[in-house]
N, C-alpha and C. Protein backbone atom coordinates (compact mmCIF):
# COMPACT_ATOMS: atom_id res chain seq x y z
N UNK A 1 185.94 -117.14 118.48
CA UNK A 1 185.69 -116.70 117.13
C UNK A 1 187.03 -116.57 116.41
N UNK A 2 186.92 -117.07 115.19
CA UNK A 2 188.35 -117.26 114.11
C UNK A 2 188.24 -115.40 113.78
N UNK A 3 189.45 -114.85 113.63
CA UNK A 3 189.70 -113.93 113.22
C UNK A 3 190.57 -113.55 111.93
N UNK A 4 190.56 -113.23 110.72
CA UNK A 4 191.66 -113.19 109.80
C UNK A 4 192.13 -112.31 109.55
N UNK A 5 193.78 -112.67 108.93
CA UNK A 5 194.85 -111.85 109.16
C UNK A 5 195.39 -111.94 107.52
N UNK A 6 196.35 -111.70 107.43
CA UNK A 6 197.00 -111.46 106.42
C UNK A 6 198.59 -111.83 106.17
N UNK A 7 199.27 -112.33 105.73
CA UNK A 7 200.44 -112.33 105.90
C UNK A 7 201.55 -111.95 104.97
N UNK A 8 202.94 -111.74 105.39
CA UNK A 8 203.44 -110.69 104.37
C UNK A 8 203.50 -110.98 102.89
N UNK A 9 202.72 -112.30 102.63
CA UNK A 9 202.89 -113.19 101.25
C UNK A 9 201.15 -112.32 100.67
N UNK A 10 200.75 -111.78 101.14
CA UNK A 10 199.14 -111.46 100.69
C UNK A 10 198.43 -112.52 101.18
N UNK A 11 198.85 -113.99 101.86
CA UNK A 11 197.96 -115.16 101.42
C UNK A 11 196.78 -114.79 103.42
N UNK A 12 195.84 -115.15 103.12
CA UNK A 12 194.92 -115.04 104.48
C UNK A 12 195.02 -116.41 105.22
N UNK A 13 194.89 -115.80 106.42
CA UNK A 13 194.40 -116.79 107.44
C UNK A 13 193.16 -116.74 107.94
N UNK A 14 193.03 -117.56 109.05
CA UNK A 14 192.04 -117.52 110.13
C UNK A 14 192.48 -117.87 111.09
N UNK A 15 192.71 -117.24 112.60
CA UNK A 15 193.96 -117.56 113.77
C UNK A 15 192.44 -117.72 114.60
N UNK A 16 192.81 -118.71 115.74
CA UNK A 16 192.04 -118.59 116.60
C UNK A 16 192.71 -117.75 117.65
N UNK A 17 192.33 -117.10 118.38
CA UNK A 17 193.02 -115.97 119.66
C UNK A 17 193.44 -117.03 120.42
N UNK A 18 192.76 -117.90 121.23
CA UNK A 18 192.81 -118.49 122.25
C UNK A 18 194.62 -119.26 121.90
N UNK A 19 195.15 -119.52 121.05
CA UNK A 19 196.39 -119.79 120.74
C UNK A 19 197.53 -119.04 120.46
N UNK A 20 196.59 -117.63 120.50
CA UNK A 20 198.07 -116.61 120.83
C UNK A 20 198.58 -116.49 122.13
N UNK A 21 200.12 -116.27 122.13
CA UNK A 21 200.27 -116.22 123.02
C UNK A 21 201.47 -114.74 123.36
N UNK A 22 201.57 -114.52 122.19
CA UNK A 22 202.05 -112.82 122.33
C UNK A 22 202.32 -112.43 120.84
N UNK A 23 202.37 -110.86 121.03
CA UNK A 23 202.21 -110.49 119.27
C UNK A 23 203.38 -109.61 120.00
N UNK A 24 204.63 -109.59 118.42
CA UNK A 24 205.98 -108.43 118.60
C UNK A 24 206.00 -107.83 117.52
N UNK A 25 206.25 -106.59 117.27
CA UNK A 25 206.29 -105.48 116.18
C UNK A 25 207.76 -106.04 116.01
N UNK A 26 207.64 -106.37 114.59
CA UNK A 26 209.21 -107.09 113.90
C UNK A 26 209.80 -105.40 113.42
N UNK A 27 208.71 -104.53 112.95
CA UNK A 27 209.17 -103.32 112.37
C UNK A 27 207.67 -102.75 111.71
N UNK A 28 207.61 -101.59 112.19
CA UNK A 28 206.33 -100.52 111.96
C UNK A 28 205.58 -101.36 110.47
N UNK A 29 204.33 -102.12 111.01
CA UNK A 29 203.63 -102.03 110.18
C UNK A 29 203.57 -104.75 110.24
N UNK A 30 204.52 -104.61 111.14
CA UNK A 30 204.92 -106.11 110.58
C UNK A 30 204.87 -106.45 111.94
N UNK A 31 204.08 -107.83 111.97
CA UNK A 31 203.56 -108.23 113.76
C UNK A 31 203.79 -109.64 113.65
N UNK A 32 204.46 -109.94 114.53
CA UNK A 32 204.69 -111.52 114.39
C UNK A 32 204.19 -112.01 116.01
N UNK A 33 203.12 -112.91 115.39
CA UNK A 33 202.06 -113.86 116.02
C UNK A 33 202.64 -114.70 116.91
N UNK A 34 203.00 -114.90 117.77
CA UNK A 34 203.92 -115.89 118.45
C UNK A 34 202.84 -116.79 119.08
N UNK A 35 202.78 -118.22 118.84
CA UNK A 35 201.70 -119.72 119.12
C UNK A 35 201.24 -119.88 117.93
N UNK A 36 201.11 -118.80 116.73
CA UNK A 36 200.67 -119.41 116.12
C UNK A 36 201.63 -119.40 114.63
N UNK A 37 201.78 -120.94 113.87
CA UNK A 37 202.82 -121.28 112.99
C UNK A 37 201.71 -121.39 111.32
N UNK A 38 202.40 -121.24 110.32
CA UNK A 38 201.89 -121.54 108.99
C UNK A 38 202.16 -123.09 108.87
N UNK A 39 201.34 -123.30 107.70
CA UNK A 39 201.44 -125.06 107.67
C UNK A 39 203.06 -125.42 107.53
N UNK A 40 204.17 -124.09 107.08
CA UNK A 40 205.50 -124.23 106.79
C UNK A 40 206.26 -124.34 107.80
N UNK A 41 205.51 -124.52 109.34
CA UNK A 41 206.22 -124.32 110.21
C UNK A 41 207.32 -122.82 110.81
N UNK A 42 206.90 -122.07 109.95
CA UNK A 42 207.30 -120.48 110.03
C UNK A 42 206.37 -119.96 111.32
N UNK A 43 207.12 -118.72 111.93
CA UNK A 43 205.63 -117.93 112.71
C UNK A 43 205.23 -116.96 111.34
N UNK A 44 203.76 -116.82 112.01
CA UNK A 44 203.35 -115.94 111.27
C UNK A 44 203.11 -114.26 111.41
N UNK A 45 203.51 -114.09 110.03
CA UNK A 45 203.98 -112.34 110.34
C UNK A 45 203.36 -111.86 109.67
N UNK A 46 201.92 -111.20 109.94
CA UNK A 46 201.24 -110.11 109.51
C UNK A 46 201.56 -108.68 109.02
N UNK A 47 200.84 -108.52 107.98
CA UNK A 47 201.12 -106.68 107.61
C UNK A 47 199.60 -106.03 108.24
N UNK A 48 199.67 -105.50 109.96
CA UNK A 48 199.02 -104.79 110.37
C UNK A 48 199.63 -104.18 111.43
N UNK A 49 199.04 -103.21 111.71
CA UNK A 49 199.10 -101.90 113.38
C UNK A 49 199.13 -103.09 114.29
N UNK A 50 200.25 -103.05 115.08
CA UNK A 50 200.08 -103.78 116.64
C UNK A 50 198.98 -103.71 117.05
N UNK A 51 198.49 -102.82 117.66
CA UNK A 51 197.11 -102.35 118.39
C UNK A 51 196.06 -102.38 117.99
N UNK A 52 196.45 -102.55 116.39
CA UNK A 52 194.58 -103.02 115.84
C UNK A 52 194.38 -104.08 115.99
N UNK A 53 195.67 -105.31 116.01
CA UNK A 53 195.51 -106.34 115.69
C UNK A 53 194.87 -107.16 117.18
N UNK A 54 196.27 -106.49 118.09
CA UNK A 54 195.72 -107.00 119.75
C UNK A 54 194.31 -106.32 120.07
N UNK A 55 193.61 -105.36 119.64
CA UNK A 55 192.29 -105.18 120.15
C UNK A 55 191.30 -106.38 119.13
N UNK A 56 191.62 -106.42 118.10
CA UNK A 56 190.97 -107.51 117.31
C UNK A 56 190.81 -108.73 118.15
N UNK A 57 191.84 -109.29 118.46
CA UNK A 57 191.99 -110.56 119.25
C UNK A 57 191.19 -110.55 120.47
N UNK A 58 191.19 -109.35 121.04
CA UNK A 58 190.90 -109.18 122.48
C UNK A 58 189.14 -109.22 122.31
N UNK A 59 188.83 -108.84 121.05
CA UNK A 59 187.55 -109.09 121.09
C UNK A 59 186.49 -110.24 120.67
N UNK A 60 187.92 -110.74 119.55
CA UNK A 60 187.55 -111.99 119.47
C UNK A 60 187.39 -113.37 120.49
N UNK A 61 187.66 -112.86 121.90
CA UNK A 61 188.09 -114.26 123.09
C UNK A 61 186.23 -114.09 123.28
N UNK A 62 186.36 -115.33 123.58
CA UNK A 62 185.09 -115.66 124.08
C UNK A 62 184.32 -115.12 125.33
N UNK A 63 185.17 -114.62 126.06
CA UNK A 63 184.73 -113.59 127.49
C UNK A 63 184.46 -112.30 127.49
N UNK A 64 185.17 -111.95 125.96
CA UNK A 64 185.21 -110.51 126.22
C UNK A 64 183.50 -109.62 126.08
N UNK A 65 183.59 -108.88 126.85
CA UNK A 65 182.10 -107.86 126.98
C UNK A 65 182.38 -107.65 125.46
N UNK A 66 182.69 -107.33 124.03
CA UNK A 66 182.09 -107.22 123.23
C UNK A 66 181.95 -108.15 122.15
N UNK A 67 182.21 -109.47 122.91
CA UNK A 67 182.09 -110.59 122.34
C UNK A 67 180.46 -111.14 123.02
N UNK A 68 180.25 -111.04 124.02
CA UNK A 68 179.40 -111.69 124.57
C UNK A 68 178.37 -110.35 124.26
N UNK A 69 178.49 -108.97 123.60
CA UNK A 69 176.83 -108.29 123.11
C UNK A 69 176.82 -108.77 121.60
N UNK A 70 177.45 -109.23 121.30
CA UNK A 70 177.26 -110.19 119.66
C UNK A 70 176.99 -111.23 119.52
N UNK A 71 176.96 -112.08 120.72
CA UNK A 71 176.70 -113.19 120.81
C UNK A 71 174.92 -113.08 121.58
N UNK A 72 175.08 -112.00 121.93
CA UNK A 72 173.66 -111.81 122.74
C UNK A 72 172.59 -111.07 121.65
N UNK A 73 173.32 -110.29 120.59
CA UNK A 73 172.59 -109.96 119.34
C UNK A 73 171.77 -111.40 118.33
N UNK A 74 173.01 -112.02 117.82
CA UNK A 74 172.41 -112.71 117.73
C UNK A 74 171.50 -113.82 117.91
N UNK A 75 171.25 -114.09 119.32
CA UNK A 75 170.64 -114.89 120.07
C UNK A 75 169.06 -114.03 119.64
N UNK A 76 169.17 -112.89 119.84
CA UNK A 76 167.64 -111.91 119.84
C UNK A 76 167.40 -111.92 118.14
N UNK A 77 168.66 -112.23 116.93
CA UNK A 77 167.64 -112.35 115.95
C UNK A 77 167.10 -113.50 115.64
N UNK A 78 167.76 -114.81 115.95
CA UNK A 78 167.31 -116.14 116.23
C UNK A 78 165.88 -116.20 117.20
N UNK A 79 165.72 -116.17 117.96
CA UNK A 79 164.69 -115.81 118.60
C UNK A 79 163.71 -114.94 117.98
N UNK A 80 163.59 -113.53 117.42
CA UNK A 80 163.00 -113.05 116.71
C UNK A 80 162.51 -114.16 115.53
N UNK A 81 162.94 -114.77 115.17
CA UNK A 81 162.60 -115.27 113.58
C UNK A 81 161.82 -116.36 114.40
N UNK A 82 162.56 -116.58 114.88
CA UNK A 82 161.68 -118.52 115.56
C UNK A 82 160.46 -117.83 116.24
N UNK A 83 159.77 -116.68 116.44
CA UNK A 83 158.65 -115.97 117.00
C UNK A 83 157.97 -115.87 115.29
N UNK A 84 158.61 -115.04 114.81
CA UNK A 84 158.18 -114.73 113.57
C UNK A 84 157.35 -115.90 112.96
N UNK A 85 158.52 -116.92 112.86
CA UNK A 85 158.03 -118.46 112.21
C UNK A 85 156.73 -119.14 112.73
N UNK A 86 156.88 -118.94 114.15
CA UNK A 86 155.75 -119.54 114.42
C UNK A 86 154.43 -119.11 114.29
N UNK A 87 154.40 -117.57 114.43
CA UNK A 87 153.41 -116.82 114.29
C UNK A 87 152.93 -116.87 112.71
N UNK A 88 153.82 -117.25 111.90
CA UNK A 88 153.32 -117.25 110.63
C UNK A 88 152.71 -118.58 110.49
N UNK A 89 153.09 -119.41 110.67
CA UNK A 89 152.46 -120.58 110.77
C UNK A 89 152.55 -121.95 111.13
């Protein structure tokens, strides 16, 4: 799952996790993304909390237990509706 960030320009992203490969506090409040580059070839340096950002990521990987009860949510409203649908007609 794409996750978005912010960078110190205001402009947004969307990082995939699976291409990080370590996040460093440049200075309280400023996190630089290391794997992943802007189209400028810069790394990219976010304005967020270290720790919000690495639990963000961590939930965004495809393995993680609270990736896989959101992925299991929506499986049950898909299913719900395709019951629904049919039952209606």
């Amino acid at each position: 799952m794409l996750i978005k960030v912010t960078d110190t320009k205001n402009r947004e992203f969307f990082i995939n996790p699976l291409y990080v490969k370590a996040l460093r506090e440049k200075k309280p409040g400023l996190v630089e993304i290391s794997g992943v580059t802007t189209q400028w070839g810069t790394a990219l340096v976010v304005q967020e909390d270290m720790q919000a950002l690495a639990d963000r990521l961590s939930v965004a990987m495809p393995d993680s237990p609270a990736m896989s009860a959101v992925l299991a949510a929506i499986r049950d409203q898909e299913e719900q509706a395709a019951a629904a649908a049919a039952a209606a007609g």
